[in-house]
PDB file of N, CA and C in Angstrom:
ATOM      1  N   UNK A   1      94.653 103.536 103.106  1.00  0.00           N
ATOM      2  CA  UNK A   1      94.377 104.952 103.073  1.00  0.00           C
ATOM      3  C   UNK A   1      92.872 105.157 102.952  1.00  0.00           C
ATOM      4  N   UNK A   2      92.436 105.759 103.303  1.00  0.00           N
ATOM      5  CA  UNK A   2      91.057 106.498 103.677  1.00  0.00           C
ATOM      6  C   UNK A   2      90.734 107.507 104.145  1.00  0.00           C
ATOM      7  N   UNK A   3      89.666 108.448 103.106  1.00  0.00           N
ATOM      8  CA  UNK A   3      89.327 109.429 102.914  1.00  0.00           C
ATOM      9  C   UNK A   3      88.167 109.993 103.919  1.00  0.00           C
ATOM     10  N   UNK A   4      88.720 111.472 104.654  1.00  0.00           N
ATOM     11  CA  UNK A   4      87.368 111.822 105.237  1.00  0.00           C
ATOM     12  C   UNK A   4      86.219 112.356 104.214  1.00  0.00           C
ATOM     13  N   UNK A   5      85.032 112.737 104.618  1.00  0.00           N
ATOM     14  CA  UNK A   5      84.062 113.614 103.727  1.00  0.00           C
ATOM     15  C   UNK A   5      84.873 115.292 102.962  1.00  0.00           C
ATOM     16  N   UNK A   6      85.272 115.172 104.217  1.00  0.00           N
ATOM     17  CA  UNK A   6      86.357 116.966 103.747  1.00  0.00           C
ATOM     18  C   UNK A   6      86.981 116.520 102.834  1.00  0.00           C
ATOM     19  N   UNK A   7      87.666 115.600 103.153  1.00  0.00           N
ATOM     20  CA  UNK A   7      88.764 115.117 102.110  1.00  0.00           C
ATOM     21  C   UNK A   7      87.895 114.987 100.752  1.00  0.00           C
ATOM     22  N   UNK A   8      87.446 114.359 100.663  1.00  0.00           N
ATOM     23  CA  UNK A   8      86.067 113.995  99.384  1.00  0.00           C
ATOM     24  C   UNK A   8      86.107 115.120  98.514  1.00  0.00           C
ATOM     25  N   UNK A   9      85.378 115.656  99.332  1.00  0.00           N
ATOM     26  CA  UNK A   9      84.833 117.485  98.868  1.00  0.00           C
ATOM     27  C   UNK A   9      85.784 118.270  98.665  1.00  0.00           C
ATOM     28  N   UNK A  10      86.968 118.574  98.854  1.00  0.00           N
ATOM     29  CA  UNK A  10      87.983 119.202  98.966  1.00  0.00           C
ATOM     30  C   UNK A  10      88.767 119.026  97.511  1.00  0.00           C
ATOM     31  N   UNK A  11      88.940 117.729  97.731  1.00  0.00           N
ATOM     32  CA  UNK A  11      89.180 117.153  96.537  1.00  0.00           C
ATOM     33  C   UNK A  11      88.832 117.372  95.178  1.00  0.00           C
ATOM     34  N   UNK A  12      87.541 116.941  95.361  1.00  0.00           N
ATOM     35  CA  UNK A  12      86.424 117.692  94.381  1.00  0.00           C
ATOM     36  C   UNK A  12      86.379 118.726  93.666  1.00  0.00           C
ATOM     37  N   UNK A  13      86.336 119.668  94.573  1.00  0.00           N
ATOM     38  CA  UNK A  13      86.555 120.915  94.511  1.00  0.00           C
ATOM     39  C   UNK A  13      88.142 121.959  93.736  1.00  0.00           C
ATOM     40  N   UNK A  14      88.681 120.601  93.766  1.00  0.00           N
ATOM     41  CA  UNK A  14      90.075 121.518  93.604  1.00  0.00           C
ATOM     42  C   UNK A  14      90.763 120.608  92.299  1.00  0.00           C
ATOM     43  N   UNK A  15      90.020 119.434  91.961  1.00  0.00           N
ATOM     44  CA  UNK A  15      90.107 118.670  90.629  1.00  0.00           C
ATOM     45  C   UNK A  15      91.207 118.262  90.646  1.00  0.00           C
ATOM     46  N   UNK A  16      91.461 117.028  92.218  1.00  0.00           N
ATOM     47  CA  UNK A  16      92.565 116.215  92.169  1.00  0.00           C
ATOM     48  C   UNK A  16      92.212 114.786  92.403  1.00  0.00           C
ATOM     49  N   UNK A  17      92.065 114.072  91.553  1.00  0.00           N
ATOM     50  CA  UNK A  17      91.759 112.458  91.442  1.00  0.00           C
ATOM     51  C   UNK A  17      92.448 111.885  92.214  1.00  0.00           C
ATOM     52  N   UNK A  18      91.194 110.966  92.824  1.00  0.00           N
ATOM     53  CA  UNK A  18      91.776 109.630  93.563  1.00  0.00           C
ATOM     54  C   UNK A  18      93.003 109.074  93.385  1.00  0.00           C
ATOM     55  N   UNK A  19      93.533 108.466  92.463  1.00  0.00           N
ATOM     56  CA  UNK A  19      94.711 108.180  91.904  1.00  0.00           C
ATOM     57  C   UNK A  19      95.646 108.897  91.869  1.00  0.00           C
ATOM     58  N   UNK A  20      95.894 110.363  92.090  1.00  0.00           N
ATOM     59  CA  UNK A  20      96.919 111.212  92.565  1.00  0.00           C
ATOM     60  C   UNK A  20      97.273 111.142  93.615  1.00  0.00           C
ATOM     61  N   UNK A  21      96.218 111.284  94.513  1.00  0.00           N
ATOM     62  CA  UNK A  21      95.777 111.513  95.895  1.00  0.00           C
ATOM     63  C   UNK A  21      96.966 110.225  96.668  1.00  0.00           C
ATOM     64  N   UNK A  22      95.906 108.936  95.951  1.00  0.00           N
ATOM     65  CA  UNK A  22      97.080 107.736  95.912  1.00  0.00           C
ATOM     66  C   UNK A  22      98.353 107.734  95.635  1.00  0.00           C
ATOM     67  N   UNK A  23      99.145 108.450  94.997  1.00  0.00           N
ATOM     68  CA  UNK A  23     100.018 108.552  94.570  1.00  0.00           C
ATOM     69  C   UNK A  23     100.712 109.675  95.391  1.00  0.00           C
ATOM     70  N   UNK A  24     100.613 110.539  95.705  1.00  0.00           N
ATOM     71  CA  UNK A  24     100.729 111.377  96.902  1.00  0.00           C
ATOM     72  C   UNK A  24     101.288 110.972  98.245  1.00  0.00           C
ATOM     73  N   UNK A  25      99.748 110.025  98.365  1.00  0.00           N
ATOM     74  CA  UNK A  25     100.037 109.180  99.809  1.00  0.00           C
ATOM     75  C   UNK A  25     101.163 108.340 100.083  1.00  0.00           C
ATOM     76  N   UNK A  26     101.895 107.532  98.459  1.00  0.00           N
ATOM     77  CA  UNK A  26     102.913 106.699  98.500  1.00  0.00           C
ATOM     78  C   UNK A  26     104.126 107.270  98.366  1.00  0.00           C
ATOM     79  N   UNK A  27     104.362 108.349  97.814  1.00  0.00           N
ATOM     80  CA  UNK A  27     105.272 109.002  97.279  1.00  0.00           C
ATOM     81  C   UNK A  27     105.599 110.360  98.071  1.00  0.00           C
ATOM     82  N   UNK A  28     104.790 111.182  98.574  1.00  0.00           N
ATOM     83  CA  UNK A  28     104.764 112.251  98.993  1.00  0.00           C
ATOM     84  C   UNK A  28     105.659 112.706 100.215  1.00  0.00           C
ATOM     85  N   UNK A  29     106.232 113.757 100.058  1.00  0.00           N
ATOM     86  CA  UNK A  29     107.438 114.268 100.819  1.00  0.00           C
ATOM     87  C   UNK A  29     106.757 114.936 102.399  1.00  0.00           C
ATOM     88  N   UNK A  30     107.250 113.986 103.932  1.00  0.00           N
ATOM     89  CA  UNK A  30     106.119 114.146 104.778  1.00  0.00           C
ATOM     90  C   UNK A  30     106.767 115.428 105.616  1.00  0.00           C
ATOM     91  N   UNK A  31     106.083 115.841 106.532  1.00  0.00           N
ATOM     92  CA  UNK A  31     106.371 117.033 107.337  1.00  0.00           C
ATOM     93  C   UNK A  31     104.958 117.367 108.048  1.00  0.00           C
ATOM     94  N   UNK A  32     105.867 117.723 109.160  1.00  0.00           N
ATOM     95  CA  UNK A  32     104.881 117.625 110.601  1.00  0.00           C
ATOM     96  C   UNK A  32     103.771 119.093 110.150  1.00  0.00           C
ATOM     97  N   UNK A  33     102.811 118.879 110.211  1.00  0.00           N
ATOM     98  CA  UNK A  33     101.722 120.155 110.316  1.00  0.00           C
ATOM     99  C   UNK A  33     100.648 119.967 111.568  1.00  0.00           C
ATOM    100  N   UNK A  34     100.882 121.178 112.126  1.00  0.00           N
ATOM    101  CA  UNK A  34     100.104 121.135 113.834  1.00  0.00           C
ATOM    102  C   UNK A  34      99.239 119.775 114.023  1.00  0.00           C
ATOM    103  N   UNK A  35     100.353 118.780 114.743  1.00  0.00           N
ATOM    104  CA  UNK A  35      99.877 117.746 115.157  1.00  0.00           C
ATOM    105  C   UNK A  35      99.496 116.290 113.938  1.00  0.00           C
ATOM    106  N   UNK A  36      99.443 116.816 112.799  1.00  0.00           N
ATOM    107  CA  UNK A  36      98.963 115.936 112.100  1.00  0.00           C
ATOM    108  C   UNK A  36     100.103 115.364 110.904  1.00  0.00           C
ATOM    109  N   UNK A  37     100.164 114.842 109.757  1.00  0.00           N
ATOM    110  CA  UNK A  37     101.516 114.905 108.772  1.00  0.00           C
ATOM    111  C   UNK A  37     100.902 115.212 107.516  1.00  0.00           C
ATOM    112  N   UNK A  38     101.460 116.161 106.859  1.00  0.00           N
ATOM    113  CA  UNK A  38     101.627 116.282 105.755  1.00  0.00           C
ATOM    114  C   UNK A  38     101.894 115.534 105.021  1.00  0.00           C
ATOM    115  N   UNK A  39     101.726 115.447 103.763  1.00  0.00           N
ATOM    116  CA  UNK A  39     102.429 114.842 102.130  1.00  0.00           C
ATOM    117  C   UNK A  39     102.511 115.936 101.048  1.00  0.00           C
ATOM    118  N   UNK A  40     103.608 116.259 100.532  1.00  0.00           N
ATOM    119  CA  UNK A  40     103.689 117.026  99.732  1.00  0.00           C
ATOM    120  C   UNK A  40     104.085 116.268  98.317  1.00  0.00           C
ATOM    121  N   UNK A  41     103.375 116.802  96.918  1.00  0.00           N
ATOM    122  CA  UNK A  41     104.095 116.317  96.556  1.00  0.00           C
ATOM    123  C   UNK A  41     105.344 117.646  95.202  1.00  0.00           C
ATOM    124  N   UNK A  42     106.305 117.326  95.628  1.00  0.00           N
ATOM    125  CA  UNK A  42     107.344 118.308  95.218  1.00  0.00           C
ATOM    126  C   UNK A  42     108.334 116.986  94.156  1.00  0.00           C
ATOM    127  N   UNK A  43     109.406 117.694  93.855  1.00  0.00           N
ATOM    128  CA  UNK A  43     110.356 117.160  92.360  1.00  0.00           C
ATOM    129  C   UNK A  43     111.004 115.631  93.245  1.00  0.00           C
ATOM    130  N   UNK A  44     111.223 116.088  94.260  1.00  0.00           N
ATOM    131  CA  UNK A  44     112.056 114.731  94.845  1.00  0.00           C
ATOM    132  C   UNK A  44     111.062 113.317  94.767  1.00  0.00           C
ATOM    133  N   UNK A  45     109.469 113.792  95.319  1.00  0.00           N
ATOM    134  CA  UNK A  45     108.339 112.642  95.268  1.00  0.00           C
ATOM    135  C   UNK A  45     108.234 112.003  93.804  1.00  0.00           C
ATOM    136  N   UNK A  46     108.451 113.475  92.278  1.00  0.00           N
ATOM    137  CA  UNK A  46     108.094 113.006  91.710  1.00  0.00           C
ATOM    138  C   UNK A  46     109.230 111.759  90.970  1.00  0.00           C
ATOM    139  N   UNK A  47     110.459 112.356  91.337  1.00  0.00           N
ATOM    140  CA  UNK A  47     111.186 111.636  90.623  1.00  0.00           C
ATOM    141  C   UNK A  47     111.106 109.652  91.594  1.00  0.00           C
ATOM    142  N   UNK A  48     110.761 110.236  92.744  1.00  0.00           N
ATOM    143  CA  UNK A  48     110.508 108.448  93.384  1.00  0.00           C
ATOM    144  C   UNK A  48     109.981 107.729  92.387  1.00  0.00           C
ATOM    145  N   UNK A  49     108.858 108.330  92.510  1.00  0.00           N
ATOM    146  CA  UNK A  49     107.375 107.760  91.662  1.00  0.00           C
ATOM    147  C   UNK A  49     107.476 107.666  90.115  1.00  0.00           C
ATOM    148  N   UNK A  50     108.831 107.754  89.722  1.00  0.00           N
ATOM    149  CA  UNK A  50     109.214 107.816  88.191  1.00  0.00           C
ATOM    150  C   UNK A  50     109.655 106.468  87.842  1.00  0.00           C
ATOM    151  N   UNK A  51     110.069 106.019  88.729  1.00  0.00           N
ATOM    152  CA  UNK A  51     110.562 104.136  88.974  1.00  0.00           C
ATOM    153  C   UNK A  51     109.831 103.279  88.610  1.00  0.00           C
ATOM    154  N   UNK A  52     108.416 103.876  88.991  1.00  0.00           N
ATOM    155  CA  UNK A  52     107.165 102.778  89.255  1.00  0.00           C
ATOM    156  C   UNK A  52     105.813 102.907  88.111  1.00  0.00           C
ATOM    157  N   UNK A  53     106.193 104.260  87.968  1.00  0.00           N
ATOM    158  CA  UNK A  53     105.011 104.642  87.056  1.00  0.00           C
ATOM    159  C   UNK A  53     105.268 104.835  85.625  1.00  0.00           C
ATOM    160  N   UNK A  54     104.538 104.482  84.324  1.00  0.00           N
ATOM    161  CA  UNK A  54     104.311 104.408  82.953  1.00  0.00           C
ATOM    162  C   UNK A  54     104.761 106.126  82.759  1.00  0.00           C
ATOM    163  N   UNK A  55     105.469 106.449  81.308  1.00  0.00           N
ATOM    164  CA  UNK A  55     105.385 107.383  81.037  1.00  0.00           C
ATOM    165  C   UNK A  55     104.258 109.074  80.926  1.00  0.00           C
ATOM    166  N   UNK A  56     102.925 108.145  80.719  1.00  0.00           N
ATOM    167  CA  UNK A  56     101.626 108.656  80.798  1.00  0.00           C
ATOM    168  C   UNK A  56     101.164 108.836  82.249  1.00  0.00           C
ATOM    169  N   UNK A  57     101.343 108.198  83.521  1.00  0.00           N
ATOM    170  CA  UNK A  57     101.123 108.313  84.643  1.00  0.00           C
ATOM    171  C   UNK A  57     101.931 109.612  85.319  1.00  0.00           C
ATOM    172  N   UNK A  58     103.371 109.413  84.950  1.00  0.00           N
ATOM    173  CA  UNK A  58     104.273 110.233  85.552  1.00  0.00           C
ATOM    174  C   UNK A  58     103.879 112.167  84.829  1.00  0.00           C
ATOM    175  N   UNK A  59     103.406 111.905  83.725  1.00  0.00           N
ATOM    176  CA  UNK A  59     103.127 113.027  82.934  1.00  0.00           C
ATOM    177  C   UNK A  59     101.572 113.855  83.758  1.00  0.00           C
ATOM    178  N   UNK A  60     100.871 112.854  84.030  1.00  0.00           N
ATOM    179  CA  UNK A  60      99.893 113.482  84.617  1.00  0.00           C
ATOM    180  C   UNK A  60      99.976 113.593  86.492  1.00  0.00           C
ATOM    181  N   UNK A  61     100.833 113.292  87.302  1.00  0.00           N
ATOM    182  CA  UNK A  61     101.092 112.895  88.493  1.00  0.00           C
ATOM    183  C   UNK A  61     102.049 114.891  88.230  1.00  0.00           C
ATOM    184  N   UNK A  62     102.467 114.939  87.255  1.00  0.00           N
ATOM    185  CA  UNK A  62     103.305 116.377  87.111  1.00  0.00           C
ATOM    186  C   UNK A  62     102.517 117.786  87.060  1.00  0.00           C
ATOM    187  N   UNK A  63     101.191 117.462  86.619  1.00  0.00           N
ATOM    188  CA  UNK A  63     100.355 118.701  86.409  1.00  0.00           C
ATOM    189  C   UNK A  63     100.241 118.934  87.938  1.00  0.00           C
ATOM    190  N   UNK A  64     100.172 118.269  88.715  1.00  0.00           N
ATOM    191  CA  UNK A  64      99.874 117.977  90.052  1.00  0.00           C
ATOM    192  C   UNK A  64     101.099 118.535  91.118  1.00  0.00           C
ATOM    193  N   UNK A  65     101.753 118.710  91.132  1.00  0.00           N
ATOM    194  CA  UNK A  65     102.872 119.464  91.710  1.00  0.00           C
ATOM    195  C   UNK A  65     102.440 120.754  92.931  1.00  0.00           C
ATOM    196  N   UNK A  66     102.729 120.436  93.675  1.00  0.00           N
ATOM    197  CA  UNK A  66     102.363 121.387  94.575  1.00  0.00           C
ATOM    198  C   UNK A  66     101.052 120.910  95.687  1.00  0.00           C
ATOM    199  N   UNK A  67     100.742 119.711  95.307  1.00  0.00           N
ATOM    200  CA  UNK A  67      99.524 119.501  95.875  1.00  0.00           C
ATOM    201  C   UNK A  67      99.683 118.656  97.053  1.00  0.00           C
ATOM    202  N   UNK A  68      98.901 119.088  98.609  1.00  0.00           N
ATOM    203  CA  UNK A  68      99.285 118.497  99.306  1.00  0.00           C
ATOM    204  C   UNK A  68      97.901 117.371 100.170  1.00  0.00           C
ATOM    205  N   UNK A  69      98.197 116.739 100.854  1.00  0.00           N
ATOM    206  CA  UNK A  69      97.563 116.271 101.996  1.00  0.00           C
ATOM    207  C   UNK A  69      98.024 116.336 102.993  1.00  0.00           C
ATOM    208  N   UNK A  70      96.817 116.688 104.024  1.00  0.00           N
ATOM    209  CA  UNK A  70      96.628 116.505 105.868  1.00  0.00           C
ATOM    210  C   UNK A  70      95.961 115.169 106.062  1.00  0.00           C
ATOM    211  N   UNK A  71      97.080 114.241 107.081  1.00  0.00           N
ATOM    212  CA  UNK A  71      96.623 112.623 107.477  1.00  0.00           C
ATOM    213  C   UNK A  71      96.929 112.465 108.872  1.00  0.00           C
ATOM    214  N   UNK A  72      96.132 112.085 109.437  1.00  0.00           N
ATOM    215  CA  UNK A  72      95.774 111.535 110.204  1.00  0.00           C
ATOM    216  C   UNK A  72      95.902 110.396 110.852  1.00  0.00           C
ATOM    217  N   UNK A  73      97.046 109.645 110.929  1.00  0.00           N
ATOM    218  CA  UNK A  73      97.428 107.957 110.806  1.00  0.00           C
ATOM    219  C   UNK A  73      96.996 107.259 109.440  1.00  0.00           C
ATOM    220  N   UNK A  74      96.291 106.798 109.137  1.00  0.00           N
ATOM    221  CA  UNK A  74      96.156 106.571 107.705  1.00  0.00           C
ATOM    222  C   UNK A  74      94.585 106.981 107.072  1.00  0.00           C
ATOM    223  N   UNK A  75      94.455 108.251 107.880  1.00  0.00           N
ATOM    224  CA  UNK A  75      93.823 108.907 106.849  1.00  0.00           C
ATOM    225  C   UNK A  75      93.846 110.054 106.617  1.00  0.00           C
ATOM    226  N   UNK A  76      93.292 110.393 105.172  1.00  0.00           N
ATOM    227  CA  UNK A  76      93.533 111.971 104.275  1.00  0.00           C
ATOM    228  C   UNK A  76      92.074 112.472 105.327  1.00  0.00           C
ATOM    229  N   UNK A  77      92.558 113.794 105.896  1.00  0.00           N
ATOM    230  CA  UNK A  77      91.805 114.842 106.495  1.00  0.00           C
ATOM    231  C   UNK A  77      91.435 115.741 105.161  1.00  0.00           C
ATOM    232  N   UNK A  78      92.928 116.204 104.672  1.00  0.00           N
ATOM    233  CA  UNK A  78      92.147 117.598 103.845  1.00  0.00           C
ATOM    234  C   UNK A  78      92.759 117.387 102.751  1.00  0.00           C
ATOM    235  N   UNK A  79      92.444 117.595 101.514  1.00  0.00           N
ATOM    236  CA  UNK A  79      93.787 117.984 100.420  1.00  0.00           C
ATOM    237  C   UNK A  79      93.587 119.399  99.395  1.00  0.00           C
ATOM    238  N   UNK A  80      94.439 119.990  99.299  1.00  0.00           N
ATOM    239  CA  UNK A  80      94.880 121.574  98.885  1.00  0.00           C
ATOM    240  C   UNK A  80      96.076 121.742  98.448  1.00  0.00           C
ATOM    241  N   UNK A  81      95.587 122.352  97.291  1.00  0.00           N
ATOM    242  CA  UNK A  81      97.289 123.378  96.401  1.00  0.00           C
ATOM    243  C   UNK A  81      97.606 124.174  96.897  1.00  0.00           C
ATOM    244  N   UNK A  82      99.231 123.976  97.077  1.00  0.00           N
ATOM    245  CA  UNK A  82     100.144 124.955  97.321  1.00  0.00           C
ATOM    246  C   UNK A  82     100.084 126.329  96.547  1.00  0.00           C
ATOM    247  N   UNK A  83      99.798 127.307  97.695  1.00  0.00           N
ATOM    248  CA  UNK A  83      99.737 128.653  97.245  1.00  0.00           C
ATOM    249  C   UNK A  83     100.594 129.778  97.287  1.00  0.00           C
ATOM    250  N   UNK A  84     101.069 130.717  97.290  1.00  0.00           N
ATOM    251  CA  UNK A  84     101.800 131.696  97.692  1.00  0.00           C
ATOM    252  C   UNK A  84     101.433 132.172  98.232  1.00  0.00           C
ATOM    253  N   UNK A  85     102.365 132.557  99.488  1.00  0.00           N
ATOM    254  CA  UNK A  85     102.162 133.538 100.310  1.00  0.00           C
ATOM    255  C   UNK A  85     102.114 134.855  99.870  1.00  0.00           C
ATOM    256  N   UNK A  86     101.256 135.846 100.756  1.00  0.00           N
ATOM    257  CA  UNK A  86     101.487 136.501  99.991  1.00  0.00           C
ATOM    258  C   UNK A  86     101.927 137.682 101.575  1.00  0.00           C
ATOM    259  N   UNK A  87     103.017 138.329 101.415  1.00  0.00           N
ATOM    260  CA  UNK A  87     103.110 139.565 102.731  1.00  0.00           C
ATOM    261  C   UNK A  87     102.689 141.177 102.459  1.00  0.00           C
ATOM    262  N   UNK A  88     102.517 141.544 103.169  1.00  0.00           N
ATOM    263  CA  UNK A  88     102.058 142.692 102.963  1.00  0.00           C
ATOM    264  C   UNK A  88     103.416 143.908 103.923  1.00  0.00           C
TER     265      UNK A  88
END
């Protein structure tokens, strides 16, 4: 897995650690987004990732909920929290 600059910054910006990100990438629930794949990570990813990970890992991998990545074959383009829509 490998990160673009967006990805970097994005990241950054939105205060989701490498090690999530990672965790995301292994675990994360995929779905097609214009041309590229998603990772989401939602209750089904987290409970995967409950197998593998320490009580303290899984606790902080949970604040994280909702958070997704855009990849590229094996790499993270963008990553961003799930927001609400909102309609008017």
């Amino acid at each position: 897995m490998e990160l673009t600059k967006h990805a970097r910054q994005r990241a950054a910006q939105r205060s989701v650690p490498e090690t999530v990100i990672a965790a995301i990438y292994a675990y994360g629930a995929s779905y097609t987004a214009r041309g590229c794949t998603g990772l989401r990570l939602d209750r089904a990813s987290i409970e995967l990732a409950a197998d593998e990970l320490s009580p303290q890992e899984l606790a902080r991998l949970r604040r994280f909920y909702g958070v997704y990545l855009i990849t590229s074959g094996a790499t993270v383009v963008t990553v961003a929290r799930e927001t609400a829509r909102r309609f008017h």
